[in-house]
C-alpha atoms as a PDB file:
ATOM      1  CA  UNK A   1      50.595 170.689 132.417  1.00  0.00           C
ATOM      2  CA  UNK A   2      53.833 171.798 134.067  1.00  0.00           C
ATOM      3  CA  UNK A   3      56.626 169.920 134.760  1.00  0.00           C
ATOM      4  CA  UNK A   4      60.073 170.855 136.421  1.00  0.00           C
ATOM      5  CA  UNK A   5      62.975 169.091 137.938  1.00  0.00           C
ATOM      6  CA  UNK A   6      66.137 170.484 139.918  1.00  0.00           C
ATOM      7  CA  UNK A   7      69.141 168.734 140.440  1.00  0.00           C
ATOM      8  CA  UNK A   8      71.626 170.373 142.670  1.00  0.00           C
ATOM      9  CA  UNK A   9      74.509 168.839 143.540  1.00  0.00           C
ATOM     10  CA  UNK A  10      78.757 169.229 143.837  1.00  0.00           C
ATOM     11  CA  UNK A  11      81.760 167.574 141.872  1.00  0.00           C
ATOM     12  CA  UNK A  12      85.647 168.333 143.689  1.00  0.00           C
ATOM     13  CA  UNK A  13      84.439 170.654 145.910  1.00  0.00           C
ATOM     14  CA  UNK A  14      82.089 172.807 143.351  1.00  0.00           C
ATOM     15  CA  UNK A  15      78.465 173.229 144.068  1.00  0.00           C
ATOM     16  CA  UNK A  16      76.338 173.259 140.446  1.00  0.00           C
ATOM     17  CA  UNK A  17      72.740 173.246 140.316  1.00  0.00           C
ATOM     18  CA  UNK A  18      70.584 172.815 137.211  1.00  0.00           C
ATOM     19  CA  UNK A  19      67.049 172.659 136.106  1.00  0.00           C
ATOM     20  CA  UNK A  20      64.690 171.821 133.745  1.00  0.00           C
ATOM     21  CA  UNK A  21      61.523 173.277 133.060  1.00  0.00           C
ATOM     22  CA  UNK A  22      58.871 172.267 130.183  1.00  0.00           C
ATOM     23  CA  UNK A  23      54.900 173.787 130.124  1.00  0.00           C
ATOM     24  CA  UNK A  24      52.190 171.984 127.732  1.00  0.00           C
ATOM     25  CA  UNK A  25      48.873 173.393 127.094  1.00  0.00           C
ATOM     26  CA  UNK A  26      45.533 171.186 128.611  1.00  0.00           C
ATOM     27  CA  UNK A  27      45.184 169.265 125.430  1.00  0.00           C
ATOM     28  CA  UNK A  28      47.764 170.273 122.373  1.00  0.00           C
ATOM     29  CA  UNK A  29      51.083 170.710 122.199  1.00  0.00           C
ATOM     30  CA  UNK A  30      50.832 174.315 120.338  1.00  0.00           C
ATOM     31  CA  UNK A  31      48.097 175.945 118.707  1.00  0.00           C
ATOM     32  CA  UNK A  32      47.638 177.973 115.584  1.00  0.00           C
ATOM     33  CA  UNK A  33      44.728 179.450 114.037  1.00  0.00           C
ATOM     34  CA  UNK A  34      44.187 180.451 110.280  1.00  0.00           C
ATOM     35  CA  UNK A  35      41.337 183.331 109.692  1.00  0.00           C
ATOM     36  CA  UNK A  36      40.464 184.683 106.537  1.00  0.00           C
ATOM     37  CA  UNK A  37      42.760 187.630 105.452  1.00  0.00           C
ATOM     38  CA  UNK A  38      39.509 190.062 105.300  1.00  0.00           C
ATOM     39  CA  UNK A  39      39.083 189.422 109.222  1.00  0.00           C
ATOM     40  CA  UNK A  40      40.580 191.854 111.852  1.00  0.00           C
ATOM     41  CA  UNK A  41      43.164 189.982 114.058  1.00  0.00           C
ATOM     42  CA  UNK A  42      44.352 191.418 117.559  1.00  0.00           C
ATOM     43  CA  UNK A  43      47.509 188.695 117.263  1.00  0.00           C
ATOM     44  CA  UNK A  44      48.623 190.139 121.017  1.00  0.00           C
ATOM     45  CA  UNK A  45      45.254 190.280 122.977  1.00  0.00           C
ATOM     46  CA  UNK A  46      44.594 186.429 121.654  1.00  0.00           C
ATOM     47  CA  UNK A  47      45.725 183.135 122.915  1.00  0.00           C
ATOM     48  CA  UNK A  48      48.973 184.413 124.761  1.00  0.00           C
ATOM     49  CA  UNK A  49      49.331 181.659 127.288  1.00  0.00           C
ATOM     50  CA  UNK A  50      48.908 178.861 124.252  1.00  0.00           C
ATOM     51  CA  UNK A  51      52.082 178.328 123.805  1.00  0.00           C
ATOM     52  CA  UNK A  52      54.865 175.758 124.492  1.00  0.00           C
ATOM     53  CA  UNK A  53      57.444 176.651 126.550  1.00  0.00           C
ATOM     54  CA  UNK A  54      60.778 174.487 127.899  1.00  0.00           C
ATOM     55  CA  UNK A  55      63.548 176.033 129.535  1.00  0.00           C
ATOM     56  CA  UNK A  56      67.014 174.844 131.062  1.00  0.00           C
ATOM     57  CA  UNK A  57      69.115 176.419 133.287  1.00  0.00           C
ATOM     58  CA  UNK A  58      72.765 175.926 134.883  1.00  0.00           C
ATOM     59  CA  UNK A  59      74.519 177.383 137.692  1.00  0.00           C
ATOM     60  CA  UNK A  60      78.123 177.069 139.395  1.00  0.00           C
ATOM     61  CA  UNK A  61      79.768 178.267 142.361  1.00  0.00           C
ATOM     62  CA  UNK A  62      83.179 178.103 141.517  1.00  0.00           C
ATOM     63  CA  UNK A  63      84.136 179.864 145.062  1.00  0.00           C
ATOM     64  CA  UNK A  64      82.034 180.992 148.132  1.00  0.00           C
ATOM     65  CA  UNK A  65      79.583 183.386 147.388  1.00  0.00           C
ATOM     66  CA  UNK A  66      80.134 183.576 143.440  1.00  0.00           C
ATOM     67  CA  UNK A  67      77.220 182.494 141.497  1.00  0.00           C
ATOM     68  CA  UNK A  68      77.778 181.875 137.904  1.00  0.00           C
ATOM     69  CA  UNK A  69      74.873 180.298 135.354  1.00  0.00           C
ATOM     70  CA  UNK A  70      72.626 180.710 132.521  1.00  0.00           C
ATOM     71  CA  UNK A  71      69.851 179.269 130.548  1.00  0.00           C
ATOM     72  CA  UNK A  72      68.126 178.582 127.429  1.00  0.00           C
ATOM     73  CA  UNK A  73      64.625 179.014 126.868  1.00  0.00           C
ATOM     74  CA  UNK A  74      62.392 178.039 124.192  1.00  0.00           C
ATOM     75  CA  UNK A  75      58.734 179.116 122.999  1.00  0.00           C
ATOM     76  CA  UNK A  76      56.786 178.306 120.391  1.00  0.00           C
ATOM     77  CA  UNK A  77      56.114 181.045 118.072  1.00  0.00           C
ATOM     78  CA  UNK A  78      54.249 182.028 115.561  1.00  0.00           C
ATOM     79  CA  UNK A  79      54.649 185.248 113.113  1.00  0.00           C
ATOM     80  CA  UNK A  80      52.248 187.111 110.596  1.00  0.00           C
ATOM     81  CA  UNK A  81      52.032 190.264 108.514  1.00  0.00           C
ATOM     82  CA  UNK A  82      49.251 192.939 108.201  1.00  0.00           C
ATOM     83  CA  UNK A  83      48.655 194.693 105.100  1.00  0.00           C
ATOM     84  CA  UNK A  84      46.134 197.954 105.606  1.00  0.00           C
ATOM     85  CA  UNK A  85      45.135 199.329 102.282  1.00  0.00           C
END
């Protein structure tokens, strides 16, 4: 499920826009799998688009033709170890 929303708008004369973005998986909000330590894992090849992810953004134009904005993003993340012996 996606889901996004964009206000633009201006306050004294300064155009701003912002938006909101937030992407859930079909029927979890993250997933995580455990497998035994013995078992090979390919950790980049797997899963990649299970994630959550929400991001916001923000823009100004403080005067004609100068864009200034930024954003935060988040994604859910997960981290492991390998040990070959």
């Amino acid at each position: 499920m996606q889901l996004g929303l964009v206000l633009p708008g201006e306050v004294l004369g300064i155009r701003f826009g912002a938006g909101f973005l937030m992407y859930l998986l079909d029927d979890r909000v993250t997933r995580v799998r455990s497998l035994p330590q013995q078992q090979p894992r390919f950790v980049l090849y797997d899963n990649r688009i299970q994630r959550l992810h929400i991001a916001a953004n923000f823009a100004i134009e403080p005067v004609e033709h100068l864009f200034i904005g930024g954003g935060l993003t988040f994604m859910a993340h997960t981290s492991g170890r390998l040990n070959v012996e």
